[in-house]
Protein backbone atom coordinates (compact mmCIF):
# COMPACT_ATOMS: atom_id res chain seq x y z
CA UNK A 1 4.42 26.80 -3.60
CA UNK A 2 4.63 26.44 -6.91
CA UNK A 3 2.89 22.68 -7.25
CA UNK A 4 -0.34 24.41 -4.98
CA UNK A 5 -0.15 26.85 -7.95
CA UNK A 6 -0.20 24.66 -10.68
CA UNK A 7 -3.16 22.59 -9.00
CA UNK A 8 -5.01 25.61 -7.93
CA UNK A 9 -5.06 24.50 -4.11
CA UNK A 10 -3.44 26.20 -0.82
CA UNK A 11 -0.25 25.63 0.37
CA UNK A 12 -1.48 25.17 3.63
CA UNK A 13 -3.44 21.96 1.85
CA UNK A 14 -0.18 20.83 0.27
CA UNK A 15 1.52 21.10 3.73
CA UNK A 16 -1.32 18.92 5.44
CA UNK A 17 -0.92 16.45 2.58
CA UNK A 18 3.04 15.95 3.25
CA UNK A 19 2.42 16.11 7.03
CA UNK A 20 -0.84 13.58 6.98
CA UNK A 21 -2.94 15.64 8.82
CA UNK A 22 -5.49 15.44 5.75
CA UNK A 23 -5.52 12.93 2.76
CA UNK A 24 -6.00 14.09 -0.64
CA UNK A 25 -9.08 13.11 -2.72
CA UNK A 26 -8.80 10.52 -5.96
CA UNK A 27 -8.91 13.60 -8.05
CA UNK A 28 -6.22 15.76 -6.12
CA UNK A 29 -4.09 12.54 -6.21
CA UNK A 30 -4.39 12.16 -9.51
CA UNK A 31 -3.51 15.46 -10.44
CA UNK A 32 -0.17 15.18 -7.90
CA UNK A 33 0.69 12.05 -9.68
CA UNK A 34 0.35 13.96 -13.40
CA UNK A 35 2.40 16.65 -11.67
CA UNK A 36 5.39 14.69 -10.93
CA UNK A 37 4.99 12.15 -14.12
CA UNK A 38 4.80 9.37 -11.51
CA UNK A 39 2.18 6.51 -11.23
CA UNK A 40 -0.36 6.52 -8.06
CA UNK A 41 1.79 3.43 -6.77
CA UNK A 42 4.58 5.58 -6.67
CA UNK A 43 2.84 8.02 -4.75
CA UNK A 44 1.68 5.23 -2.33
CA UNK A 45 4.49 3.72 -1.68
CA UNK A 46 3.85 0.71 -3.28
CA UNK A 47 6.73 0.67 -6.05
CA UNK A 48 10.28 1.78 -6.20
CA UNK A 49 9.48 2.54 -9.81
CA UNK A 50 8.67 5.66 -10.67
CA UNK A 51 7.55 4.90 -14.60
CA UNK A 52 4.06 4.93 -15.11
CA UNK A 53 2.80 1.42 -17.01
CA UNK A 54 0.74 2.65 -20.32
CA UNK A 55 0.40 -0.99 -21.27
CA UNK A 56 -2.93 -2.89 -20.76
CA UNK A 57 -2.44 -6.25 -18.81
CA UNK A 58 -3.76 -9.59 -19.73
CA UNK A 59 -4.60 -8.86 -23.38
CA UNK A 60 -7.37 -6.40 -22.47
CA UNK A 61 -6.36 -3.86 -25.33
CA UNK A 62 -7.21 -6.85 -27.43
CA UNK A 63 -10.67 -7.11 -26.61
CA UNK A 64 -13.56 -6.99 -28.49
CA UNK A 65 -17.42 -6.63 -27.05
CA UNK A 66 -20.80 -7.49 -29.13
């Protein structure tokens, strides 16, 4: 109850997003994935790891555009 609270959406759409009976948008996932402190992989599946990477890869962070 209290995470439909906090992103101002039913329970009854929380409970079809645990159950898969409806698949949350990019923005609802996002917002789940803020929730819980957890990166979108997480949420998929996709990682064991729960720590969100706030690095850039491949030296982007580095570049520099004329």
């Amino acid at each position: 109850m209290r995470l439909a609270i906090e992103l101002n959406l039913s329970q009854n759409s929380i409970s079809r997003y645990e159950s898969g009976m409806r698949e949350a948008d990019y923005k609802t996932l996002l917002a789940i994935a803020d929730y819980f402190n957890v990166s979108l992989d997480y949420l998929f599946g996709r990682t064991d790891n729960p720590k969100i990477n706030t690095e850039m890869k491949n030296g982007r962070d580095n570049l520099s555009y004329k």
